[in-house]
Protein backbone atom coordinates (compact mmCIF):
# COMPACT_ATOMS: atom_id res chain seq x y z
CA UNK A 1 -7.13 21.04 10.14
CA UNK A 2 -3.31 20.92 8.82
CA UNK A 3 -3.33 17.63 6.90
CA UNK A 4 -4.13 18.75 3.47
CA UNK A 5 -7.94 17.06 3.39
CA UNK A 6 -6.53 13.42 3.36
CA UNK A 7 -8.54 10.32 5.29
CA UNK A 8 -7.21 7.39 7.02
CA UNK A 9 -9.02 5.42 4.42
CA UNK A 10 -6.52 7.29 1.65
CA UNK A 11 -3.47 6.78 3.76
CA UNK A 12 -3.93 3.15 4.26
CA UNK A 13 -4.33 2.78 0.59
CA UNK A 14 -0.69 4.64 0.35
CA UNK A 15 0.79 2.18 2.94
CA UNK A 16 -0.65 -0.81 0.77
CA UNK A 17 0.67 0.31 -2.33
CA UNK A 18 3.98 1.48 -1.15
CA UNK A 19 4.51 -1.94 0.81
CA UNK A 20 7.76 -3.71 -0.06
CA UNK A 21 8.78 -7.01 -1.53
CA UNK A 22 12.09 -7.01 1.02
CA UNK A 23 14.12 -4.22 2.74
CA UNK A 24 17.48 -4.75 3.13
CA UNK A 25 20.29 -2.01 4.72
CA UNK A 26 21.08 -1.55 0.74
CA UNK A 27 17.32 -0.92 0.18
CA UNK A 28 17.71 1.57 3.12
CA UNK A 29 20.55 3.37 1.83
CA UNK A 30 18.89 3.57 -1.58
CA UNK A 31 15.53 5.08 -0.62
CA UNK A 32 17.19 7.30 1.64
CA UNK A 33 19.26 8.62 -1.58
CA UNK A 34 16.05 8.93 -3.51
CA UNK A 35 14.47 11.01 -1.11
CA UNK A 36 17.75 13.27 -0.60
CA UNK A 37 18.22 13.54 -4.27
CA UNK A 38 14.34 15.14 -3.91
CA UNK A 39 15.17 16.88 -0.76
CA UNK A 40 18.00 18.48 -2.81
CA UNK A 41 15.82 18.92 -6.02
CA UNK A 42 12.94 20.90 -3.87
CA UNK A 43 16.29 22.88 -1.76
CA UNK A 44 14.12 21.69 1.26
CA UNK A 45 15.70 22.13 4.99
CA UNK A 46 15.20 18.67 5.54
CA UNK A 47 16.97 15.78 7.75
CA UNK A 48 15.95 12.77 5.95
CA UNK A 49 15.87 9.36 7.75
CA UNK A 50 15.38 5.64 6.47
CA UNK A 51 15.90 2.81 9.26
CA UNK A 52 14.89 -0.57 10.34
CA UNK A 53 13.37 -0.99 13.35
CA UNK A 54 16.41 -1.07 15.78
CA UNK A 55 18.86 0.42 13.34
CA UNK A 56 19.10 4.14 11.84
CA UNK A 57 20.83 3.13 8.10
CA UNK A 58 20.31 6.30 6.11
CA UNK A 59 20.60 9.99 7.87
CA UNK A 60 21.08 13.13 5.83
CA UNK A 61 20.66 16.69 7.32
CA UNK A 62 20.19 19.10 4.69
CA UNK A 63 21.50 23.03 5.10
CA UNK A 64 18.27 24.60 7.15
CA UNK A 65 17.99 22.09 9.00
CA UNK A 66 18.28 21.85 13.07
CA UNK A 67 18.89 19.14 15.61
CA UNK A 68 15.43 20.19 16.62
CA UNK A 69 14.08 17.90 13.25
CA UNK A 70 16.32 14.71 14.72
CA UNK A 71 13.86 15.18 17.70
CA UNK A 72 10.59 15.72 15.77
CA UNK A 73 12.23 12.23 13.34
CA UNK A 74 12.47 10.56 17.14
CA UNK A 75 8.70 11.39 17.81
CA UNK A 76 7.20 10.33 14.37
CA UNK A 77 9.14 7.44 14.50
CA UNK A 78 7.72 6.45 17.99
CA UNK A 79 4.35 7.03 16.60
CA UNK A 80 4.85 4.67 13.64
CA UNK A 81 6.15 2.20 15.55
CA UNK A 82 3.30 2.17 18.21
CA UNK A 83 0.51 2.52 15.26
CA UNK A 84 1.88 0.52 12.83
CA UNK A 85 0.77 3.82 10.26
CA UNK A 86 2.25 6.61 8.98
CA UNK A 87 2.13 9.22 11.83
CA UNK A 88 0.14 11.34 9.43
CA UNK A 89 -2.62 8.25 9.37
CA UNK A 90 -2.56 8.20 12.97
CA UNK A 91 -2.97 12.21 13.10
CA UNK A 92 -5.85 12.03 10.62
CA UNK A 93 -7.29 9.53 12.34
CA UNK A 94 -7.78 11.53 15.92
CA UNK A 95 -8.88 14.42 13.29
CA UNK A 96 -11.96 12.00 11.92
CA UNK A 97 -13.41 11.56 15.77
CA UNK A 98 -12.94 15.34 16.42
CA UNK A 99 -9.95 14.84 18.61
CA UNK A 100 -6.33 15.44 18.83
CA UNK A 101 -3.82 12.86 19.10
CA UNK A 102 -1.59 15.50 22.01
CA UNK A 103 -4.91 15.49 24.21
CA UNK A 104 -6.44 11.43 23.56
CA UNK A 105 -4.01 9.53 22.93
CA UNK A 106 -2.58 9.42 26.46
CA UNK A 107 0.91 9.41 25.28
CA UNK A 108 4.07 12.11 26.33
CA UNK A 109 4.12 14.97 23.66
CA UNK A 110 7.91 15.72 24.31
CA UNK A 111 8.28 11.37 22.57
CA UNK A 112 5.19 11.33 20.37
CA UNK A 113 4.36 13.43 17.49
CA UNK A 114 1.65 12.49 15.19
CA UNK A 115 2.60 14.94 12.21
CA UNK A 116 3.12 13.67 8.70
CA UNK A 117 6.55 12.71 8.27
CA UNK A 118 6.56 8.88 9.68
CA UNK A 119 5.87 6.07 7.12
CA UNK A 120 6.02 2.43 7.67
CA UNK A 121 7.86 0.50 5.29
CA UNK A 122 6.59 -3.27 5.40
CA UNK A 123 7.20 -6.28 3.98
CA UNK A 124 4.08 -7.94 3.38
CA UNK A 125 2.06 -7.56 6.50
CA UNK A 126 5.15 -6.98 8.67
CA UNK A 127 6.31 -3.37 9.75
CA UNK A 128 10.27 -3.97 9.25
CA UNK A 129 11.15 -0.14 8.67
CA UNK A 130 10.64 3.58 8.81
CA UNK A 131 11.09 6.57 6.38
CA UNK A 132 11.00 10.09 7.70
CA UNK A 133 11.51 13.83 6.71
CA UNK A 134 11.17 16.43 9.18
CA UNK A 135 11.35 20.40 8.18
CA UNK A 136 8.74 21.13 6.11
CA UNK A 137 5.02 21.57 7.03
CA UNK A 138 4.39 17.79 8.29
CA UNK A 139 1.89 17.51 4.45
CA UNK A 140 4.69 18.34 2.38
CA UNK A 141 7.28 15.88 4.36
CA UNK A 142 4.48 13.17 4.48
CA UNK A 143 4.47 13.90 0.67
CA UNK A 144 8.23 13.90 -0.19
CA UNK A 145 8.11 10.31 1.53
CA UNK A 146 5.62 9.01 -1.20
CA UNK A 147 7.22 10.32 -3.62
CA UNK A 148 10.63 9.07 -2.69
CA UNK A 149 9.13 5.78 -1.99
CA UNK A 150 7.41 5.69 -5.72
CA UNK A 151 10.24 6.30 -6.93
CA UNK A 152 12.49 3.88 -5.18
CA UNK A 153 9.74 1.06 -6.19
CA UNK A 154 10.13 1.84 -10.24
CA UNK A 155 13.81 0.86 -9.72
């Protein structure tokens, strides 16, 4: 097991509390600066990227990083999208019934990837956006996003 001992039950409780009030392309741009500012803090080979639905708003690519991380960003954001939960969530959740999302989930590896780096960002109930960070082990991007999202909520 590779996700750092969490359960769904602990994600969904980070997707709850890191819901949004509104997202606006400003609100995009300015999450996306938190979690560069801790992308550049940690010196992490990162390519950070905050988006609504049908629009990419905030892409950085940090020195380390490859085009290979735009594709991995492309799969987790795929996964979000079809789950509705933070592609670690969806990951862990496979984990929990001794399964793994590349073999059960009946979906093409080369556009899904259920590693930690997806979250949702919703307004109330609605998924309107995702954050992502791809180049670090999928735990550590999964945790850069809450961090950058805590942040971005105490503003």
């Amino acid at each position: 097991m590779t996700t750092g001992g969490y359960s769904t039950a602990q994600l969904e409780l980070e997707e709850k509390n890191y819901s949004l009030n509104s997202f606006t392309n400003e609100d995009a741009i300015n999450l996306g600066q938190e979690l560069l500012k801790i992308a550049l803090s940690k010196k992490a080979p990162v390519i950070v990227q905050v988006r609504k639905l049908d629009q990419i708003l905030f892409h950085a690519a940090l020195t380390g990083s490859s085009p290979e991380n735009d594709w991995w960003i492309n799969r987790k954001v795929r996964v979000v999208e079809k789950f509705n939960h933070s592609s670690l969530y969806v990951r862990v959740s496979f984990e929990e019934k001794n399964q793994t999302f590349e073999e059960h989930s009946g979906l093409d590896n080369e556009l899904y990837a259920a590693h930690g780096g997806g979250f949702p960002l919703f307004v109330g109930s609605k998924l309107v956006g995702i954050a992502c960070v791809s180049g670090l082990p999928q735990v550590e991007d999964h945790q850069m996003l809450v961090e950058g999202l805590k942040n971005f909520l105490k503003k």
